[in-house]
Protein backbone atom coordinates (compact mmCIF):
# COMPACT_ATOMS: atom_id res chain seq x y z
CA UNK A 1 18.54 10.90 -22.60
CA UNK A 2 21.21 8.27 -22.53
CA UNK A 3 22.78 7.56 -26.23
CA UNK A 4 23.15 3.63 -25.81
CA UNK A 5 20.13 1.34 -26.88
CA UNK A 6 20.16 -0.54 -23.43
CA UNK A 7 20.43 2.70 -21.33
CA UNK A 8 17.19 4.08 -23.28
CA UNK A 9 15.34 0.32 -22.62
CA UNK A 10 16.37 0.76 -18.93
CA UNK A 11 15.11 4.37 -18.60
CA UNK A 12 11.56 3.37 -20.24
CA UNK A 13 11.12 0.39 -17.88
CA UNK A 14 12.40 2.19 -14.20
CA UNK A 15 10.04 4.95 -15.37
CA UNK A 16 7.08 2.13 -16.10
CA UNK A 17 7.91 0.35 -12.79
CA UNK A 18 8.01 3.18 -10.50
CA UNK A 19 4.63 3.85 -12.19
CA UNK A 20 3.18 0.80 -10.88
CA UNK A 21 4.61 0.90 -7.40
CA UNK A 22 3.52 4.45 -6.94
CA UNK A 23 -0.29 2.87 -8.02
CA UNK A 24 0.40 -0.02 -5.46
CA UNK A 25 1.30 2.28 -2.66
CA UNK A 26 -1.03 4.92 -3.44
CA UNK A 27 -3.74 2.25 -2.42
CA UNK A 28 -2.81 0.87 0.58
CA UNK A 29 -2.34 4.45 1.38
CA UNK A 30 -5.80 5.36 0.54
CA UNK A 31 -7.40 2.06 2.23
CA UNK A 32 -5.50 3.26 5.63
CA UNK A 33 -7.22 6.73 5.44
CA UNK A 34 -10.52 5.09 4.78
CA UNK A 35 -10.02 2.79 7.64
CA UNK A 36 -9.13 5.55 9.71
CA UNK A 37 -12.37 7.17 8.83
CA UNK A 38 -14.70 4.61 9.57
CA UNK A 39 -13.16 4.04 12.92
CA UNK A 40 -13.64 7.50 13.78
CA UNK A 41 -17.49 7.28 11.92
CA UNK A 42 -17.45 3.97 13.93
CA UNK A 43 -18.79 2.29 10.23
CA UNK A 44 -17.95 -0.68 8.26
CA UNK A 45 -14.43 -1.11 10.33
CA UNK A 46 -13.93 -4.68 9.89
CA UNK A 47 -14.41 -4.54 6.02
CA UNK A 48 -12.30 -1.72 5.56
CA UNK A 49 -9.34 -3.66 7.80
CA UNK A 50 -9.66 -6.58 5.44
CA UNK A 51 -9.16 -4.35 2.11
CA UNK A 52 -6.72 -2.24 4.00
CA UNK A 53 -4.49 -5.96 4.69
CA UNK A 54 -5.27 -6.79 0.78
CA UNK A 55 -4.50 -3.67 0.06
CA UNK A 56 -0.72 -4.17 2.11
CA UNK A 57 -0.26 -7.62 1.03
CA UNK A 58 -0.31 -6.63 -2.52
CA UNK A 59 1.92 -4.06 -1.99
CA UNK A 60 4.16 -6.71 -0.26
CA UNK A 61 3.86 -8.92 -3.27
CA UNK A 62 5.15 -6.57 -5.47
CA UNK A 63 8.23 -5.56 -3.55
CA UNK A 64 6.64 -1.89 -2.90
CA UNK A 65 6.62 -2.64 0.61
CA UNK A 66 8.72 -4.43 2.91
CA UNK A 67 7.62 -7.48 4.70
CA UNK A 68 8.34 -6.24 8.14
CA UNK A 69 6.94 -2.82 7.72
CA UNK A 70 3.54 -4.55 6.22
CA UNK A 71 3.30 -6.18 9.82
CA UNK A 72 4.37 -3.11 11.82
CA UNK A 73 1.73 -1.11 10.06
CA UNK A 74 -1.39 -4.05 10.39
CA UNK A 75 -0.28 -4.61 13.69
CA UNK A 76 -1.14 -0.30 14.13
CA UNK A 77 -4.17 -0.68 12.02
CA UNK A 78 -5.63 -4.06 14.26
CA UNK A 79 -4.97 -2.17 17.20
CA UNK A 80 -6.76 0.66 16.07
CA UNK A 81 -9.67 -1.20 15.04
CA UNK A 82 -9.94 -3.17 18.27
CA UNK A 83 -9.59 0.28 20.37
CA UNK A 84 -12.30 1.84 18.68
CA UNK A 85 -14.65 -1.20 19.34
C-alpha cells in the first residue's frame, strides 16, 4: 500500500475502474456466446445480434473496447448471422 494520500486515492479508483470495464467486457463477451448459440440452435439470431452490437457499443463508449476492434468483431458476428440464414 502506497504511504502518500494521492497514491492510496489512485489505487482505490484503478481498482474501481477496472471493476467496471471487466463488467462491460464480460457482457459483450457473454452476448457473443449467446449469439453464437442461437445461430447454431438457428433461434432468435437477429435479436441476439442487436444486444450483442449494444452490448459492443457500450463497451466502446466506455473506452473498454477500441473503436476499430468493435467493427472488426460486428463485422464477424453479421457475417455469421447472415451465413447461418
Amino acid at each position: 500500500m502506497p504511504n502518500i494520500k494521492s497514491a492510496k486515492k489512485r489505487v482505490l479508483v484503478n481498482k474501481t475502474k477496472a471493476l467496471r470495464n471487466k463488467m462491460y467486457k464480460s457482457s459483450y463477451k457473454t452476448s457473443i456466446k449467446k449469439l453464437a448459440l442461437n445461430i447454431i440452435n438457428k433461434v432468435e439470431t437477429e435479436t441476439s445480434l442487436n444486444s450483442a452490437y449494444k452490448a459492443i457499443d457500450k463497451a466502446v463508449a466506455k473506452g473498454v473496447l477500441n473503436k476499430n476492434a468493435a467493427a472488426r468483431k460486428k463485422s464477424k458476428l453479421a457475417l455469421a448471422a447472415a451465413k447461418a440464414v
